[in-house]
N, C-alpha and C. Protein backbone atom coordinates (compact mmCIF):
# COMPACT_ATOMS: atom_id res chain seq x y z
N UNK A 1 49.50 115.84 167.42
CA UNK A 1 49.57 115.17 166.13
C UNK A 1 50.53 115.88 165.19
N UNK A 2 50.65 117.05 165.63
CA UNK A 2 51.69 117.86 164.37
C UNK A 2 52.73 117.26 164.62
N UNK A 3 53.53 117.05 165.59
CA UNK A 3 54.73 116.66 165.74
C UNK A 3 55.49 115.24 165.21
N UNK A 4 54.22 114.25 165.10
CA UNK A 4 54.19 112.86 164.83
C UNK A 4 53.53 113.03 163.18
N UNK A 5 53.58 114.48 162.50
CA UNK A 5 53.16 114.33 161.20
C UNK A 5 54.85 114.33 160.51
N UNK A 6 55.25 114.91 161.17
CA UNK A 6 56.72 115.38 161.10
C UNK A 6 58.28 114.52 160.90
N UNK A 7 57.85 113.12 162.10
CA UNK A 7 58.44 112.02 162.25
C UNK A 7 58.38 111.31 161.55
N UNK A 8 56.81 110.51 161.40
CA UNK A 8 56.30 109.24 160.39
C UNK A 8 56.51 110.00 159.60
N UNK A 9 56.43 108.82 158.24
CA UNK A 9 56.50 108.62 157.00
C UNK A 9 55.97 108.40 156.48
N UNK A 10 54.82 108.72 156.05
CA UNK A 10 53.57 108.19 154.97
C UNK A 10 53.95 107.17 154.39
N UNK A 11 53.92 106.40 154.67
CA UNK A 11 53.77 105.09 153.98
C UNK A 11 52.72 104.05 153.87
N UNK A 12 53.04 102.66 153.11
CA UNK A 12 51.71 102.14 153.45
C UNK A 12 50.98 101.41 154.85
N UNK A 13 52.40 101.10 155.60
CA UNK A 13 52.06 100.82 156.81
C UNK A 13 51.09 102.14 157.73
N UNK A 14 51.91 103.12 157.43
CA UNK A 14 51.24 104.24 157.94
C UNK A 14 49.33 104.49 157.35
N UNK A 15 49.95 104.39 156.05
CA UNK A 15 48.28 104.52 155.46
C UNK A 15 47.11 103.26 156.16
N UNK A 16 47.49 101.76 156.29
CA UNK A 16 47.17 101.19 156.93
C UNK A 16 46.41 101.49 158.93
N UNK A 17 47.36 102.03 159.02
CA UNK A 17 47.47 102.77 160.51
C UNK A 17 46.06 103.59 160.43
N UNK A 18 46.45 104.49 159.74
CA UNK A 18 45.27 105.68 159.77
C UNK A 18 44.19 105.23 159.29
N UNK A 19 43.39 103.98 158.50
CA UNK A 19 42.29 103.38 157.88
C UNK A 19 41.70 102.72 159.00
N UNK A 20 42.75 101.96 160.25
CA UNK A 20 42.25 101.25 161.09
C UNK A 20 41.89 101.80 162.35
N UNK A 21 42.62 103.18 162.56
CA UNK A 21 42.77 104.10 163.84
C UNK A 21 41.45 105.36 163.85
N UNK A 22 41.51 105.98 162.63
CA UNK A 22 40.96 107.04 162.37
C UNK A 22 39.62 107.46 161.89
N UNK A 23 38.91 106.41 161.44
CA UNK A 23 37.88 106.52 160.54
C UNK A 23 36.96 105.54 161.42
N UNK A 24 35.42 106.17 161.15
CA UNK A 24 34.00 105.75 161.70
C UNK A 24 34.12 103.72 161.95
N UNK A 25 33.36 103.23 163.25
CA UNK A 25 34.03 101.99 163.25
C UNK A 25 33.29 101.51 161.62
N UNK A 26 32.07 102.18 161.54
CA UNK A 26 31.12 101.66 160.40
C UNK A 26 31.95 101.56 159.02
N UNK A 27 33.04 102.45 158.88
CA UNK A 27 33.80 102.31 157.76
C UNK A 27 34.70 100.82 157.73
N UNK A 28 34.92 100.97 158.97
CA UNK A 28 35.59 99.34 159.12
C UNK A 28 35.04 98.20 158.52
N UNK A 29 33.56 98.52 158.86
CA UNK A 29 32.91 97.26 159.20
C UNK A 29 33.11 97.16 157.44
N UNK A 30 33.39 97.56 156.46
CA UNK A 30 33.15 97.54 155.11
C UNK A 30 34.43 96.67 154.14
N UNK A 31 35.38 96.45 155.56
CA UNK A 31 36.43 95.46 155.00
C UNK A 31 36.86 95.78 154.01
N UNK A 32 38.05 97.19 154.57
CA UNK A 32 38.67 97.69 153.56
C UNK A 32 40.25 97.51 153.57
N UNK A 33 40.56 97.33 152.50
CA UNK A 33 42.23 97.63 152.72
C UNK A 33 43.08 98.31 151.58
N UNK A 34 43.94 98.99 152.03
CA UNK A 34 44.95 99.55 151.52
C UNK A 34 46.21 98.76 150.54
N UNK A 35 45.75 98.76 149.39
CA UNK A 35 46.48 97.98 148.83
C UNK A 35 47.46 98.50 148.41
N UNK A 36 47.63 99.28 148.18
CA UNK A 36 49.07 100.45 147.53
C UNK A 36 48.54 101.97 147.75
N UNK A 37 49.80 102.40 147.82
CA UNK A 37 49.72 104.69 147.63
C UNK A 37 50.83 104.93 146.75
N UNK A 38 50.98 105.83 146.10
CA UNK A 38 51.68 106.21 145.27
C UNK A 38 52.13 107.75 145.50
N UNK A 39 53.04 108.07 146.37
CA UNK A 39 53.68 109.15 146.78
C UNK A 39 54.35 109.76 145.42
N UNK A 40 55.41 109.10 145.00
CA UNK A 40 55.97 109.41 143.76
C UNK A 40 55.79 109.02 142.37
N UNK A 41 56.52 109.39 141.39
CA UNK A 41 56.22 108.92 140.07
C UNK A 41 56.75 107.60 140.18
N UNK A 42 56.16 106.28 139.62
CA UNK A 42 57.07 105.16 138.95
C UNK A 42 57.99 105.33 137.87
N UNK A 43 59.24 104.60 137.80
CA UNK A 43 59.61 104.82 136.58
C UNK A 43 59.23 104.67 134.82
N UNK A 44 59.36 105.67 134.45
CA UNK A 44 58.76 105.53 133.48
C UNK A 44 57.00 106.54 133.02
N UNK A 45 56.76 106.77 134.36
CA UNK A 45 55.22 107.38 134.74
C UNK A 45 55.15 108.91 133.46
N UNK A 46 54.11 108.84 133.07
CA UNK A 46 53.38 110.30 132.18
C UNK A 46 53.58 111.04 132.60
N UNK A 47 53.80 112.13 132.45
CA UNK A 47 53.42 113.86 132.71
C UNK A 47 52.19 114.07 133.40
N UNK A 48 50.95 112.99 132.85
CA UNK A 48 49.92 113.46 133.84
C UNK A 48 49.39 112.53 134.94
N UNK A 49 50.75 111.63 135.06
CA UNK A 49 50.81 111.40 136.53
C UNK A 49 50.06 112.05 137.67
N UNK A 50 49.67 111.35 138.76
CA UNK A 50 49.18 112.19 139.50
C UNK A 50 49.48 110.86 140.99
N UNK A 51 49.61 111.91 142.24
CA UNK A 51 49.65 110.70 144.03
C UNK A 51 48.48 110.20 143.64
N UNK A 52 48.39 109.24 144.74
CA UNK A 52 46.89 108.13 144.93
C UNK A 52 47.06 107.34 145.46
N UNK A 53 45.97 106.42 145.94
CA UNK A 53 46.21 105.20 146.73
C UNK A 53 45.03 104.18 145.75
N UNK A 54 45.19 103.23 146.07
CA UNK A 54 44.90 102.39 145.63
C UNK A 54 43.95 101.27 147.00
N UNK A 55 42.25 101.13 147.19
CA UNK A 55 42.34 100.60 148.17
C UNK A 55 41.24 99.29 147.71
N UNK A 56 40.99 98.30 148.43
CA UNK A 56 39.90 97.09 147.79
C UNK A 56 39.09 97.06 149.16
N UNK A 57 37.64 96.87 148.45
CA UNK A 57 36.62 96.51 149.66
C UNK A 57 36.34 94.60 149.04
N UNK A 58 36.58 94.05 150.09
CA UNK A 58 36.13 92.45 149.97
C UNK A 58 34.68 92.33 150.05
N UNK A 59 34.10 91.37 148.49
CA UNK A 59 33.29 91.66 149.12
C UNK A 59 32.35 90.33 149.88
N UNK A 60 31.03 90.88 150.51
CA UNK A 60 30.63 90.70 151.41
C UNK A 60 28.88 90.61 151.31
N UNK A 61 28.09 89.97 151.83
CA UNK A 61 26.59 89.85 151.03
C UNK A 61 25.82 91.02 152.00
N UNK A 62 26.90 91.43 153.15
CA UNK A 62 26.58 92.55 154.09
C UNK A 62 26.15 93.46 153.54
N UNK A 63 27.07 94.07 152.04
CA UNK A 63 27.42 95.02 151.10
C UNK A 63 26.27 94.97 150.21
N UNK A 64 25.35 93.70 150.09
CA UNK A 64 24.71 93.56 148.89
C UNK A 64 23.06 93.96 149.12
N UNK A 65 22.13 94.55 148.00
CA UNK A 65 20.95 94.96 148.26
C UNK A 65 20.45 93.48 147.07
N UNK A 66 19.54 93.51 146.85
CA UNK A 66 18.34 92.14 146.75
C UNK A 66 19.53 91.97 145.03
N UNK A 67 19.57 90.44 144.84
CA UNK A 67 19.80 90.09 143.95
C UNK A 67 21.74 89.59 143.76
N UNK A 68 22.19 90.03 144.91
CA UNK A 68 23.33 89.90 145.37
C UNK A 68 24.43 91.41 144.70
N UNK A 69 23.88 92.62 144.20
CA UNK A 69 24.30 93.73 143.29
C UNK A 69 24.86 94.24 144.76
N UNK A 70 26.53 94.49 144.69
CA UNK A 70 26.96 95.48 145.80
C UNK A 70 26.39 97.11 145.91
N UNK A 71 25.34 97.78 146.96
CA UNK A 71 24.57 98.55 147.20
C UNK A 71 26.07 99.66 146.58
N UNK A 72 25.45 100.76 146.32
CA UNK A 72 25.59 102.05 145.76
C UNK A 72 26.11 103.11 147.14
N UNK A 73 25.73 102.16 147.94
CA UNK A 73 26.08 103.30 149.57
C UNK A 73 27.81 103.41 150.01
N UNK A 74 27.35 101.87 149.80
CA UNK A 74 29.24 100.89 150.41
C UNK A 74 30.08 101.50 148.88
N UNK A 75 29.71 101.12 147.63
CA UNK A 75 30.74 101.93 147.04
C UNK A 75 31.14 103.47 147.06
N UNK A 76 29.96 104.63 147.27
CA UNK A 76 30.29 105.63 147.66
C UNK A 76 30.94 105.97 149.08
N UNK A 77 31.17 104.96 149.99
CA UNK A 77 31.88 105.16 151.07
C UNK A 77 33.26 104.52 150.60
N UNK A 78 32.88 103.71 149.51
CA UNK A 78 34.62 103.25 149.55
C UNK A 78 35.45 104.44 148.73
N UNK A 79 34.72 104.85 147.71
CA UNK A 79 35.36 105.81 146.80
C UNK A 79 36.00 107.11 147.84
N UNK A 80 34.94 107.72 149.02
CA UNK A 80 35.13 108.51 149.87
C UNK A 80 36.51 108.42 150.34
N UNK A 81 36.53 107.35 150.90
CA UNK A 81 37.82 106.83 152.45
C UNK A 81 38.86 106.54 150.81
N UNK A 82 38.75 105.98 150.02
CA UNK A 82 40.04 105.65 149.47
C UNK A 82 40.54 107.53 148.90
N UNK A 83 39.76 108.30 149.41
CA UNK A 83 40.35 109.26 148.45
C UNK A 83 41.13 110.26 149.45
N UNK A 84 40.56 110.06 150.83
CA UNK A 84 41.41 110.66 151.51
C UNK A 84 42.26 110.12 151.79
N UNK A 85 42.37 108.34 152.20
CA UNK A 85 44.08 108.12 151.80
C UNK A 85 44.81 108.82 150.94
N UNK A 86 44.61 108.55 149.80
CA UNK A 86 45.09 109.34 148.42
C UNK A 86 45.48 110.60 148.62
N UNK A 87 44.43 111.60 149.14
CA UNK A 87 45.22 113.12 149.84
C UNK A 87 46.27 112.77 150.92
N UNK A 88 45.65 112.38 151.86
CA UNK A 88 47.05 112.05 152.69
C UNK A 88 48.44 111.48 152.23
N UNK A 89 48.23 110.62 151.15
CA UNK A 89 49.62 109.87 150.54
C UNK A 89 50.56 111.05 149.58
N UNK A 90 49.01 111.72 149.16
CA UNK A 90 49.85 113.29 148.65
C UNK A 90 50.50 114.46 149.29
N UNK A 91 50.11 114.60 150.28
CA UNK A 91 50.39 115.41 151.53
C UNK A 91 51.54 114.56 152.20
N UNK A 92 51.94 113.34 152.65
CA UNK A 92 52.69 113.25 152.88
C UNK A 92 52.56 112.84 154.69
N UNK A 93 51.61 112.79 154.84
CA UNK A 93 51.00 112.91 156.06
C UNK A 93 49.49 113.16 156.59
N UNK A 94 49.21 113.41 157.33
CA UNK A 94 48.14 113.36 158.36
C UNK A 94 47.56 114.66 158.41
N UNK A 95 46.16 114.78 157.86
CA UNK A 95 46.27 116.46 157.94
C UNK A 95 44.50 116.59 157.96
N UNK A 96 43.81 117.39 158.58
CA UNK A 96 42.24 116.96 158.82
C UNK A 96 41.46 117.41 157.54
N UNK A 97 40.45 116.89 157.23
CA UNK A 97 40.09 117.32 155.98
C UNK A 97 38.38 116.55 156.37
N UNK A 98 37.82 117.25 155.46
CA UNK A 98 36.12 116.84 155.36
C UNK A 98 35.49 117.10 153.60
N UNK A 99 35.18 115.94 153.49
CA UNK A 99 34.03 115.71 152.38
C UNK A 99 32.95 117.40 151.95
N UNK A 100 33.30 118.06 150.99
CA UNK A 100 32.60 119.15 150.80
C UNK A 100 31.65 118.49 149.57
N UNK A 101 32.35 118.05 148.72
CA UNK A 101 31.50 117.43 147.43
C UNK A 101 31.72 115.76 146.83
N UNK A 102 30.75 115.14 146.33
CA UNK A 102 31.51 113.81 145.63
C UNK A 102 30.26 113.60 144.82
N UNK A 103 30.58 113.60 143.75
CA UNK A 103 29.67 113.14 142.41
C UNK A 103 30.16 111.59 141.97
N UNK A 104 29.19 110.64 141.72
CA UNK A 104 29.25 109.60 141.42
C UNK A 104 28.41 109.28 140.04
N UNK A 105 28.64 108.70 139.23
CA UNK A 105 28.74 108.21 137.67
C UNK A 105 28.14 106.68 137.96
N UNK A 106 27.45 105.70 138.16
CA UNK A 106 27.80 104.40 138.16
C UNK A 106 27.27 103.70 136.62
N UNK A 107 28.67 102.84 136.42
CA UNK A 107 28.58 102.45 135.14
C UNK A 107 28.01 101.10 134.69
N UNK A 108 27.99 100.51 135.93
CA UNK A 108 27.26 98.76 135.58
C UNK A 108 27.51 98.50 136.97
N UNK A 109 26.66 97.35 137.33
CA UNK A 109 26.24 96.61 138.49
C UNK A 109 27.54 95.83 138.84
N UNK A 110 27.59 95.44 139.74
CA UNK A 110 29.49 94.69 140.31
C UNK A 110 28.66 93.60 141.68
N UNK A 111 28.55 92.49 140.90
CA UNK A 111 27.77 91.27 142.23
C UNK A 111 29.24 90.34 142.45
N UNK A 112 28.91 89.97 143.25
CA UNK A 112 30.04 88.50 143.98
C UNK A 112 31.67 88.71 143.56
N UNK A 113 31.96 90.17 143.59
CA UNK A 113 33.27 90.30 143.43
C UNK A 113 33.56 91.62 144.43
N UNK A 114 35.15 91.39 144.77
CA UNK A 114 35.79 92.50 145.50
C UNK A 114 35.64 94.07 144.57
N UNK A 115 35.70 94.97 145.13
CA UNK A 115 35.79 96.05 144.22
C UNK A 115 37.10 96.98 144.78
N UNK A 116 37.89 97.40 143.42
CA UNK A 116 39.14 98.13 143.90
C UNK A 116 38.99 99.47 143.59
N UNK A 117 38.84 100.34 144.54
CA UNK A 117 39.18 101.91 144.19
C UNK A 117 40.85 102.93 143.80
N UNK A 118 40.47 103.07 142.81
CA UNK A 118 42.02 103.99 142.15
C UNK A 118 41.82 105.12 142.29
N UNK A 119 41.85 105.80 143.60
CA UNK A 119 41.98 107.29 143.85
C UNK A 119 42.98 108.45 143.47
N UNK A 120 42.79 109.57 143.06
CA UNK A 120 43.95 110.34 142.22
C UNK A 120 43.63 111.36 142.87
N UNK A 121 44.86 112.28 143.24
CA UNK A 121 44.81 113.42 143.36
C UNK A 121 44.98 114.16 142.42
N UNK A 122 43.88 115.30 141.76
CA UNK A 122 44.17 116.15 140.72
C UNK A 122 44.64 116.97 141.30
N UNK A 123 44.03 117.64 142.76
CA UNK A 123 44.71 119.10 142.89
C UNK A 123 45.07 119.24 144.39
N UNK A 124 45.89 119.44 144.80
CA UNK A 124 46.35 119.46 146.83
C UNK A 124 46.15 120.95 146.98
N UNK A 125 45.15 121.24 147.27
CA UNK A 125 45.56 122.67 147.84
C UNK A 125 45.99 122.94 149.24
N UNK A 126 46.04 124.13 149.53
CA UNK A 126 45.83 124.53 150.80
C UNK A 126 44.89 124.45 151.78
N UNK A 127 43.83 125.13 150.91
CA UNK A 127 41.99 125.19 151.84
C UNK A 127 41.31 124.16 151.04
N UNK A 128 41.46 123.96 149.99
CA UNK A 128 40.71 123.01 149.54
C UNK A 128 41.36 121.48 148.44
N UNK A 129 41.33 120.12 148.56
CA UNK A 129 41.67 119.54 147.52
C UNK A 129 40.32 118.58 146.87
N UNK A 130 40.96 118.30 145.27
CA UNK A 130 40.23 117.67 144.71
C UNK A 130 40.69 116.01 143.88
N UNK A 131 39.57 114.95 143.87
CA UNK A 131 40.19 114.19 143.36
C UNK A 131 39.16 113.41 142.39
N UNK A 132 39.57 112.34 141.52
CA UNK A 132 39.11 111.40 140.93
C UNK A 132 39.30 110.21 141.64
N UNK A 133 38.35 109.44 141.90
CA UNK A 133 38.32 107.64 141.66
C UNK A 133 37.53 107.19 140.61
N UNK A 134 38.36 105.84 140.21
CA UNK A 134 37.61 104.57 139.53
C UNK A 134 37.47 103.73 140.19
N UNK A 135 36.06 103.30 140.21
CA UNK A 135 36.14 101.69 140.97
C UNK A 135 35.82 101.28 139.86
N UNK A 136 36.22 99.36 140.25
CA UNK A 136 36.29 98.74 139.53
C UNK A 136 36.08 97.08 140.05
N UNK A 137 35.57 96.47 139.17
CA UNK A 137 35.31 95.20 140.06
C UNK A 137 36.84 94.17 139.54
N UNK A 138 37.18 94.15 141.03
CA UNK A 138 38.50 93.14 140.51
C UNK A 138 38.42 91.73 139.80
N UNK A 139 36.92 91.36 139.73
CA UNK A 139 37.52 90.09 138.62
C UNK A 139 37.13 89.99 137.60
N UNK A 140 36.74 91.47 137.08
CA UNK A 140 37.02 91.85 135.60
C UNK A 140 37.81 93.15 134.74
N UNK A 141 38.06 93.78 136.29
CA UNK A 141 39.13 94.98 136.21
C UNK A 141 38.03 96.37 135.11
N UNK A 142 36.65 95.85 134.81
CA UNK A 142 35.92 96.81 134.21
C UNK A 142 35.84 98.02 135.58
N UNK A 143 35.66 99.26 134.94
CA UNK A 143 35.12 99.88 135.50
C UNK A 143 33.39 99.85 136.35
N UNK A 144 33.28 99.99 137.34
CA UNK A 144 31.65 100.09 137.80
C UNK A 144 31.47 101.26 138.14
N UNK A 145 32.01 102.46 138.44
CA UNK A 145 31.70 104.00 138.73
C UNK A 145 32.91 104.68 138.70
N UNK A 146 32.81 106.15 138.23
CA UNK A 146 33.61 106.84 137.96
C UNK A 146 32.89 108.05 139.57
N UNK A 147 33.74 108.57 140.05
CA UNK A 147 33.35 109.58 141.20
C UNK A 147 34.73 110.61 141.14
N UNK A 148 34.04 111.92 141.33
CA UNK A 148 34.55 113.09 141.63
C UNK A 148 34.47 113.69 143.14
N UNK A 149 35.33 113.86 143.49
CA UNK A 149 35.35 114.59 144.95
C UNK A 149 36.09 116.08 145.19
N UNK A 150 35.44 116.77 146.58
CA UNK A 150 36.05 118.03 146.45
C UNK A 150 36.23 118.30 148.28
N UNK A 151 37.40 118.28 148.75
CA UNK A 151 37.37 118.11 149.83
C UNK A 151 38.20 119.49 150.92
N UNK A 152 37.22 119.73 151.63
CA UNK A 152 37.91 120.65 152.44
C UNK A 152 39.21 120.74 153.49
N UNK A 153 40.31 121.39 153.14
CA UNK A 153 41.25 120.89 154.31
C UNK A 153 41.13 121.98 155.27
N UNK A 154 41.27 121.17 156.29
CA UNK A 154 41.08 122.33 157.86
C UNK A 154 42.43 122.77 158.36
């Protein structure tokens, strides 16, 4: 794998690649996709810019606990997986890493809509990185949870 970290190009096809190749089939089953990564600044972008990806879970009544409210499990797995895209889109590549911490905030209930996660990298380290997501329900673009993560790289 080192050698093919070297070649490819992080991109979104690539980020695509690694969501469908790499991760638990159960993450699949959560109908996720990669809607954008953000390697560089846009023009015009802040100072406190930061990489990220950008990913949406469709949703699904699979997802939902009594009353049709998307369960609290499926969004903490989406916030999870969209954030290691997000390291990887910062890194530039393919690089092994594991879930050490993730604190979740949830701010209001999100029923019969897709939800989009905006993952940020605050910090790439070496041994360890950290990030922010917002989810958000796409057909009101409100926020539904704010989550912190702290992730080990191997």
């Amino acid at each position: 794998m080192a050698s093919e970290q070297q070649t490819v190009e992080f991109d979104i096809e690539e980020a695509r690649r690694v969501l469908r190749e790499m991760f638990a089939p159960w993450v699949l089953d959560l109908g996720l996709t990669v809607e954008r990564i953000e390697i560089a600044p846009p023009p015009g972008a802040g100072a406190d810019w930061q990489p990220g990806a950008v990913l949406r879970m469709g949703f699904s009544e699979r997802l939902c606990r009594h009353g049709g409210i998307v369960c609290g499990q499926a969004l903490m797995a989406l916030a999870d997986t969209a954030m290691v895209i997000a390291i990887l889109a910062a890194n530039r590549g393919f690089r092994p890493m594991t879930t050490v911490d993730q604190t979740t905030h949830f701010l209001k209930a999100v029923a019969s809509a897709d939800v989009l996660a905006d993952a940020r990298v605050i910090r790439l380290g070496r041994t360890m990185s950290f990030g922010r997501v917002t989810l958000s329900s796409a057909a009101d673009a409100k926020p539904v949870a704010m989550v912190s993560s702290a992730f080990a790289m191997l």
